[in-house]
Protein backbone atom coordinates (compact mmCIF):
# COMPACT_ATOMS: atom_id res chain seq x y z
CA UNK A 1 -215.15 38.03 -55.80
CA UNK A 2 -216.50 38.15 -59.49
CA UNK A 3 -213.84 41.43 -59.63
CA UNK A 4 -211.05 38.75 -58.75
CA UNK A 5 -211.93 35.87 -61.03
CA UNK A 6 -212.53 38.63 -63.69
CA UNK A 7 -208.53 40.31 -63.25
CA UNK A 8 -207.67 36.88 -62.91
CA UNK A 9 -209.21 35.41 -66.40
CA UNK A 10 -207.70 38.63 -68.13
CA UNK A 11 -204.17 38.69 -66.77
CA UNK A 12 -204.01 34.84 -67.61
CA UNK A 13 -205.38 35.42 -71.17
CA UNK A 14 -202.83 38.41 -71.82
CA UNK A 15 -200.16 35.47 -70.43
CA UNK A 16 -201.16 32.75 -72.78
CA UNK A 17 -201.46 34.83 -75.65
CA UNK A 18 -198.09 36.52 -75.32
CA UNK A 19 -195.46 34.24 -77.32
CA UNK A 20 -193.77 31.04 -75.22
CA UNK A 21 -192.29 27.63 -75.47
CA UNK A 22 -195.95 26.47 -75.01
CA UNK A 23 -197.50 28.06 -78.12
CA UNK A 24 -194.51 27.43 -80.55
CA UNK A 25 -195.01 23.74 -79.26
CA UNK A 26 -198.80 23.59 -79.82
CA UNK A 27 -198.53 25.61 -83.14
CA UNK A 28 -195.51 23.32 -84.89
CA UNK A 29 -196.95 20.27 -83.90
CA UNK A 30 -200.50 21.19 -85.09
CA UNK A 31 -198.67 22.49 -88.58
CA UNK A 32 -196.14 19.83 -88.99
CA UNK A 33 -197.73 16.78 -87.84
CA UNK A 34 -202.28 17.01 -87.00
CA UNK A 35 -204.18 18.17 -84.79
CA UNK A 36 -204.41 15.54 -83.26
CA UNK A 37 -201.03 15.29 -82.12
CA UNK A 38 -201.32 18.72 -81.24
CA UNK A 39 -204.38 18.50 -78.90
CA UNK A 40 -202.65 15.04 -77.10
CA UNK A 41 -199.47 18.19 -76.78
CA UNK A 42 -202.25 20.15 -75.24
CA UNK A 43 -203.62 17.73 -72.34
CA UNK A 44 -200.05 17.55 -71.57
CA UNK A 45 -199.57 21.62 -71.13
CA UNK A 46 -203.22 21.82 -69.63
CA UNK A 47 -201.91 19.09 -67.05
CA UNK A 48 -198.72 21.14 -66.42
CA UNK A 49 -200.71 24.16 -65.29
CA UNK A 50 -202.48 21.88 -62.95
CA UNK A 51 -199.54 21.37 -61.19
CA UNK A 52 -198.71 24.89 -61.50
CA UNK A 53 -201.53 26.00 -60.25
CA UNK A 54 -202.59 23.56 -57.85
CA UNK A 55 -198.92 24.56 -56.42
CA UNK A 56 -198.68 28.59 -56.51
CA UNK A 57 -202.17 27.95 -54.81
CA UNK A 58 -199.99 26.06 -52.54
CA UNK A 59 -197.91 28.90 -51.81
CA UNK A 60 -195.31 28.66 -54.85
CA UNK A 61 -193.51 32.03 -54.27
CA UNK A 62 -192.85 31.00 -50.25
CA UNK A 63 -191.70 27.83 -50.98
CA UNK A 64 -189.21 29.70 -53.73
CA UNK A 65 -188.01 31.86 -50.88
CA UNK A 66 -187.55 29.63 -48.18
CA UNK A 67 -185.88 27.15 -50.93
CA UNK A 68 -183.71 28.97 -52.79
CA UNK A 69 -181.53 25.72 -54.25
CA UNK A 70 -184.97 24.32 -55.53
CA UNK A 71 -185.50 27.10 -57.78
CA UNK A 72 -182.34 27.09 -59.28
CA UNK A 73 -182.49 23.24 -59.41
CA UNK A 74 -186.18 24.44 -61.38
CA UNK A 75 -184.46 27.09 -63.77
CA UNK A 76 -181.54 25.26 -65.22
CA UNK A 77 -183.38 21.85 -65.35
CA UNK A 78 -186.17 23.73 -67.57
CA UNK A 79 -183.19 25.43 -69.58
CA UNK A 80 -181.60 22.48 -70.42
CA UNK A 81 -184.80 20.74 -71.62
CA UNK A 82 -185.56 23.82 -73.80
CA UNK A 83 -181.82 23.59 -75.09
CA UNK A 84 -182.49 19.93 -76.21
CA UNK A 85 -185.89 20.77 -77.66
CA UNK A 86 -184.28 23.84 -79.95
CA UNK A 87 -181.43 21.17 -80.72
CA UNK A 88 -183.85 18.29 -81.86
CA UNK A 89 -185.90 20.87 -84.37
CA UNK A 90 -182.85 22.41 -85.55
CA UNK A 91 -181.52 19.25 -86.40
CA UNK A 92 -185.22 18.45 -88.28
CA UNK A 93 -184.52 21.45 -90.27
CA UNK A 94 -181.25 20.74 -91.40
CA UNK A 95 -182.41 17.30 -92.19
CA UNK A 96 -185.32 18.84 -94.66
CA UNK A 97 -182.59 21.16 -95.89
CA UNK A 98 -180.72 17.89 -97.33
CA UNK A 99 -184.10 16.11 -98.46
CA UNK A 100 -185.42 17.06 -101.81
CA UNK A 101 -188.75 19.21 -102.41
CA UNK A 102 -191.46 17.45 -102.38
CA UNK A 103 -195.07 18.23 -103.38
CA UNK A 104 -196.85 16.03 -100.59
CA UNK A 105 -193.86 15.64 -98.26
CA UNK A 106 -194.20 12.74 -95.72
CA UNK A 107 -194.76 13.07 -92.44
CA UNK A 108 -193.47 10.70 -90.01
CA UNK A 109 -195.70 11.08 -86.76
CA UNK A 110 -194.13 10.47 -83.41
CA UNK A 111 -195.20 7.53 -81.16
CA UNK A 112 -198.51 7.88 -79.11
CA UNK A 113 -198.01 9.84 -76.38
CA UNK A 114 -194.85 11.17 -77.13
CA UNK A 115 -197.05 14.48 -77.80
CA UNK A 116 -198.38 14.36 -74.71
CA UNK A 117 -195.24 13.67 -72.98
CA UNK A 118 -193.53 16.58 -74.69
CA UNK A 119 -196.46 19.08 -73.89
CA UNK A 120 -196.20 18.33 -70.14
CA UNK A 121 -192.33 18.80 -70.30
CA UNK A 122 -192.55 22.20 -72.43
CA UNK A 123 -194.64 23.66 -69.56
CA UNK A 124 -193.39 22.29 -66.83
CA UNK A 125 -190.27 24.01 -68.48
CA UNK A 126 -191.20 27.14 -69.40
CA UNK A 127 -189.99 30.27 -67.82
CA UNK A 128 -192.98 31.82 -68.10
CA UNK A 129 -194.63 29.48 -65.76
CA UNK A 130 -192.14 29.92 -63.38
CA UNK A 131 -192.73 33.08 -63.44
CA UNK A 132 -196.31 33.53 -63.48
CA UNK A 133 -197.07 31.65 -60.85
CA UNK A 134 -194.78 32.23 -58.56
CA UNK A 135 -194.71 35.81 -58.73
CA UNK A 136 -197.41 37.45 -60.47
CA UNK A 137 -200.56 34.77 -59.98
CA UNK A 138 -199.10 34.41 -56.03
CA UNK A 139 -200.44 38.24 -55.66
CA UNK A 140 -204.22 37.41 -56.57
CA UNK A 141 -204.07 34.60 -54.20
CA UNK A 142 -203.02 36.16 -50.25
CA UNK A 143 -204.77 35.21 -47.08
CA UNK A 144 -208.21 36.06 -47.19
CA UNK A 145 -209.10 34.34 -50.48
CA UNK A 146 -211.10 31.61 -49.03
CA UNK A 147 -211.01 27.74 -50.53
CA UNK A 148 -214.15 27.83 -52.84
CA UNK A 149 -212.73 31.08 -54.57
CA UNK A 150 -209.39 29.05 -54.39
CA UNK A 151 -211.11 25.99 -55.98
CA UNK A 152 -212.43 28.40 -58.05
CA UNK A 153 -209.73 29.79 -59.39
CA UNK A 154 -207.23 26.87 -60.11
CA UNK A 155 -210.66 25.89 -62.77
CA UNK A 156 -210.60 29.30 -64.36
CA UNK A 157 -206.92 28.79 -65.06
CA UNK A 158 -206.86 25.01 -66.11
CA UNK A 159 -209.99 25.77 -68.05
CA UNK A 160 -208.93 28.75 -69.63
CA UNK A 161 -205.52 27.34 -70.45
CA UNK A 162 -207.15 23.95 -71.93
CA UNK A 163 -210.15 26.68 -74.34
CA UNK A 164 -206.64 29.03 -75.67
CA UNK A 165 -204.32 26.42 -76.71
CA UNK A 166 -207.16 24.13 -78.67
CA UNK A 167 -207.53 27.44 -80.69
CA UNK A 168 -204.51 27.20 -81.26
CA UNK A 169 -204.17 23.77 -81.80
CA UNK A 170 -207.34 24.05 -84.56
CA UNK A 171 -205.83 27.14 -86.17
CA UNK A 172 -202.74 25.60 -87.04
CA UNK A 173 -204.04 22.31 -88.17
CA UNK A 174 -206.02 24.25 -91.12
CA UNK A 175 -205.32 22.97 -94.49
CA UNK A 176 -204.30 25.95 -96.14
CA UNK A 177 -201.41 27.12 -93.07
CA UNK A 178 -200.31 23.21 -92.89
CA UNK A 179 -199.81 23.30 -96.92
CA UNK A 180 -197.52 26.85 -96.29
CA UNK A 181 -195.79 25.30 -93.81
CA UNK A 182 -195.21 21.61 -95.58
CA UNK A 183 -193.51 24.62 -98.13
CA UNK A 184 -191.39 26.65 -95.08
CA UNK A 185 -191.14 23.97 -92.76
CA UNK A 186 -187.01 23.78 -92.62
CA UNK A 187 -187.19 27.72 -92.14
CA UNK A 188 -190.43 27.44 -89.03
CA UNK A 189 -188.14 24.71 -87.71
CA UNK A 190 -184.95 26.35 -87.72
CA UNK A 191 -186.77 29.57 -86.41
CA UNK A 192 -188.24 27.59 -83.65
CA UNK A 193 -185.25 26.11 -82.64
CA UNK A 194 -183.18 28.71 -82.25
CA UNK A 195 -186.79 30.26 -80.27
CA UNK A 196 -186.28 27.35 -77.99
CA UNK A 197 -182.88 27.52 -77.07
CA UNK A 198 -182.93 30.98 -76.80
CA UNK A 199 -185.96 30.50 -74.05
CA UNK A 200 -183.73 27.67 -72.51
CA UNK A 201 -179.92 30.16 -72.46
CA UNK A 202 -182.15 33.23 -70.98
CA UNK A 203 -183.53 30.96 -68.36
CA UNK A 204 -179.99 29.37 -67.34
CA UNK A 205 -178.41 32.23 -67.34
CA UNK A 206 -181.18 34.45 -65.42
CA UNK A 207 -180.97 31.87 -62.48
């Protein structure tokens, strides 16, 4: 058992740390806006991986199989979201191309929750979730994992998930890398747009 919650930890960690809608989220929110923002963006990922989780425990990859319209309904639903989230920051950095320089820009934080909101919607989203858990987590999980490893498991994830992305969260927010980007931000937004809808075409058109 300690063998399975061990593969388990490191496969997620080598997931989370590889590049996704989720940490280009977290780390321009944390670097545009605070980190406080940026943590209420990470309850809302944290509570998409509990449904993630709580599902491919569930059986995610059957229920993909035996519902075959659901997934696609899944895939081009996420795509379009991630379209609309690359659109939005392109159009932020086109609108700081027009504004002048300024040495302590402004920044205009969103409404409370919206953060939140947009966290749970970026994972819920993301292709890589879709993925993961109904492919590669579904193989940790077959018949004879009992309910307390189960249990067990789905708090590794959501844990480990929650511990990653508030590193994140508290790199970004440092003085010194919000100041850099305050001086890039039209080029990180225009990068991370064109990230986003790139994540959202690949994961229409993958279907």
């Amino acid at each position: 058992m300690l063998m399975l919650f061990a593969t388990v930890a490191l496969v997620h960690l080598v997931a989370l740390m590889s590049p996704g809608p989720d940490f280009f989220f977290v780390s321009q929110t944390a670097a545009s806006r605070s980190r406080k923002e940026a943590m209420m963006g990470v309850l809302g990922i944290t509570l998409g991986i509990v449904v993630w989780a709580g599902v491919a425990l569930m059986g995610l990859h059957l229920i993909l199989e035996k519902m075959a319209w659901l997934h696609q309904i899944i895939m081009v639903g996420g795509g379009l979201y991630l379209l609309w989230m690359g659109w939005q920051l392109m159009c932020s950095a086109r609108q700081r191309h027009k504004q002048p320089q300024q040495d302590e820009p402004v920044v205009e934080l969103p409404k409370r929750g919206m953060s939140f909101l947009k966290g749970l919607l970026t994972n819920l989203s993301n292709p890589k979730a879709i993925i993961y858990f109904g492919s590669v987590f579904s193989l940790f999980v077959g018949d004879d994992v009992g309910s307390a490893e189960r249990w067990g498991l789905f708090l590794l994830i959501v844990g480990e998930t929650f511990a990653w992305f508030t590193l994140v969260a508290a790199i970004f927010a440092l003085p010194w890398i919000r100041t850099r980007y305050q001086r890039l931000a039209k080029w990180v937004d225009g990068m991370a747009g064109v990230l986003f809808a790139g994540f959202g075409i690949h994961l229409i058109i993958s279907r």
